[in-house]
Protein backbone atom coordinates (compact mmCIF):
# COMPACT_ATOMS: atom_id res chain seq x y z
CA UNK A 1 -14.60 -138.53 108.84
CA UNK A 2 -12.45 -140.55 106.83
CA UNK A 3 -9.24 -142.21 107.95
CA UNK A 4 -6.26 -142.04 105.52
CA UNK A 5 -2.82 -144.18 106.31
CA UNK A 6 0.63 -142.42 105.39
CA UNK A 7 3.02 -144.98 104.82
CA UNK A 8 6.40 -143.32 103.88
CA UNK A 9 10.15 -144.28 105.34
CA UNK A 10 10.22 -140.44 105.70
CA UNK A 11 9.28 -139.16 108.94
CA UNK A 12 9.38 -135.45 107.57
CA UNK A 13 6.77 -136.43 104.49
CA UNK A 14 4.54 -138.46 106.53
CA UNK A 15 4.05 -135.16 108.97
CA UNK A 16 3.67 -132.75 105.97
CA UNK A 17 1.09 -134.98 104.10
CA UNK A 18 -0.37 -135.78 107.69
CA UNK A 19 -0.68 -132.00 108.11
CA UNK A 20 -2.24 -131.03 105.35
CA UNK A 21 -4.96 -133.91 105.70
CA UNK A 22 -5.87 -133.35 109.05
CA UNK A 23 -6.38 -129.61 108.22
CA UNK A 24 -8.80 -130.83 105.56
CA UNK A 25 -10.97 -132.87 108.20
CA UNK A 26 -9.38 -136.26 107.83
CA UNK A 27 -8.21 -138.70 110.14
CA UNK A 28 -4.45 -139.76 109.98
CA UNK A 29 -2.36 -143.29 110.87
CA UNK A 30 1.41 -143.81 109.92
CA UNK A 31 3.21 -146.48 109.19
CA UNK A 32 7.04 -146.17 108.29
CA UNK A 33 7.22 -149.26 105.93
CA UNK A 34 5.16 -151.80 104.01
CA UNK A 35 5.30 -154.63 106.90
CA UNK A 36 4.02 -151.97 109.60
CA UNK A 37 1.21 -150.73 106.77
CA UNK A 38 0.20 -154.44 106.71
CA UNK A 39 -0.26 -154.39 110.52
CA UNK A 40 -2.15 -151.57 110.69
CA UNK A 41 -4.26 -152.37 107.55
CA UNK A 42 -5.23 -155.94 109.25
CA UNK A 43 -5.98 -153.77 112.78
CA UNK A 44 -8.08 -151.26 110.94
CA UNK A 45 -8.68 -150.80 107.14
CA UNK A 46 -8.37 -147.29 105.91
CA UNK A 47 -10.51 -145.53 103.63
CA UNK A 48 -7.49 -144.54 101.71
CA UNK A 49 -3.57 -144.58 101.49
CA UNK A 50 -1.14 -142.54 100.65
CA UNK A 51 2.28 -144.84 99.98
CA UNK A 52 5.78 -144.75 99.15
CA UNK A 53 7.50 -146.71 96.39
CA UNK A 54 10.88 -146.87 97.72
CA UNK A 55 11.03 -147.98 101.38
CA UNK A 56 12.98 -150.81 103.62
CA UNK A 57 11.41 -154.46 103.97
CA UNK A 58 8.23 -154.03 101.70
CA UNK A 59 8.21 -151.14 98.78
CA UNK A 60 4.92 -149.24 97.71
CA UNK A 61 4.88 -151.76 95.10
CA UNK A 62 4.49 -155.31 96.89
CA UNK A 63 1.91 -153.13 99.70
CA UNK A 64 -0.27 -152.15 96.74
CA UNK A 65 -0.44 -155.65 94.79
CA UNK A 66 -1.31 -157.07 98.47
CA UNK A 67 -3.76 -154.30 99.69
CA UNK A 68 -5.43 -154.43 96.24
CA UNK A 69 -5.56 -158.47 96.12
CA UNK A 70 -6.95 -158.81 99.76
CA UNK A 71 -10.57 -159.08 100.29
CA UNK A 72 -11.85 -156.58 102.28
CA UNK A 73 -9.17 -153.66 101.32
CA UNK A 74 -9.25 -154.47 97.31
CA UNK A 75 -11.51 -151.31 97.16
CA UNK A 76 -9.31 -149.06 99.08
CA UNK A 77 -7.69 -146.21 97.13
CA UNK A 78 -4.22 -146.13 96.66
CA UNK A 79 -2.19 -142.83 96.17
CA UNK A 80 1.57 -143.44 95.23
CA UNK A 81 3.57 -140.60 96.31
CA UNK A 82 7.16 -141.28 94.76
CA UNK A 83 10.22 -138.94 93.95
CA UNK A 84 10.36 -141.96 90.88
CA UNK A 85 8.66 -140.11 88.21
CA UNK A 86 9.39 -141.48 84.91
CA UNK A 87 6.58 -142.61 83.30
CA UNK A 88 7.72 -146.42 83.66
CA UNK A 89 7.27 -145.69 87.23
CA UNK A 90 3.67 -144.36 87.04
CA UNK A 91 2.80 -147.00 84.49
CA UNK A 92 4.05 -150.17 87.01
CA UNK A 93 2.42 -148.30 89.58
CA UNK A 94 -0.96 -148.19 88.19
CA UNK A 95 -0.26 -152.10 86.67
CA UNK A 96 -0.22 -152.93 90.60
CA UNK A 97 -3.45 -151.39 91.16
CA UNK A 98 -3.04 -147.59 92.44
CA UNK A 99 -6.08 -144.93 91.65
CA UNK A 100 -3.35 -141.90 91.30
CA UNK A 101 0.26 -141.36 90.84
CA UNK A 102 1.56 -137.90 92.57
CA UNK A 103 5.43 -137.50 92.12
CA UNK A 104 7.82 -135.77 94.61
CA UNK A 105 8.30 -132.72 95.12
CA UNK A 106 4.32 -132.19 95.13
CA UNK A 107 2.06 -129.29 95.51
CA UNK A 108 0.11 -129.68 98.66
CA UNK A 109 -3.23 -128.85 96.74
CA UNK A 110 -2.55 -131.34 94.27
CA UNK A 111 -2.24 -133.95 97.05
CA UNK A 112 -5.67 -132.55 99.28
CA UNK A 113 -7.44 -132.80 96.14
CA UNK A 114 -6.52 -135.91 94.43
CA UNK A 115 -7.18 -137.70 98.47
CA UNK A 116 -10.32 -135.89 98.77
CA UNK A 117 -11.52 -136.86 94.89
CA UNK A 118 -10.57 -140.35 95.53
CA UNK A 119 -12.76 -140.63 98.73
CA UNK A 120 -15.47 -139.27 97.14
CA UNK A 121 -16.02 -141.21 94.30
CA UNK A 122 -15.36 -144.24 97.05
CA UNK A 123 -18.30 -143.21 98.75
């Protein structure tokens, strides 16, 4: 079973993405920020993450570059889940090393699917 961290500032997102993973089979951890992701990331690495870009004391941004340049997590997908969707946005996100860009408001299959695609081409 894999084991995906939400890390969103949003307490209602983080339980509808949570949702709609665990009803797909997967495992969920939160984190509200990019300081608690860190802490949870050093605890336990995830086999994927699902992350903000706009959130208090560390943005999506600076928790990609340092998931993605830390060995042990630099394989570990990254999903950013923003309501910034101008291409500029999904262009610096992808420059800082995310696999997928899904902008806000999603679909909820478009979420399961690009999550469940990632893992499997991890595996």
């Amino acid at each position: 079973m894999s084991t995906v961290l939400i890390v969103d500032d949003s307490s209602t997102l983080r339980e509808m993405i949570s949702g709609l993973l665990i009803k797909a089979g997967m495992t969920v951890v939160e984190a509200n920020d990019g300081t608690e992701a860190q802490e949870k990331v050093k605890a336990s690495a995830p086999d994927l993450v699902v992350l903000d870009i706009v959130m208090p004391k560390m943005n999506g941004y600076d928790f990609c570059r340092w998931l993605k340049n830390n060995p042990g997590t630099e394989d570990v997908p990254v999903v950013l889940c923003s309501s910034k969707s101008e291409e500029f946005d999904r262009y610096w996100g992808m420059k800082q090393g995310a696999d997928a860009y899904i902008a806000k408001p999603f679909r909820p299959t478009e979420m399961v699917e690009t999550v469940k695609q990632l893992l499997r081409s991890r595996a």
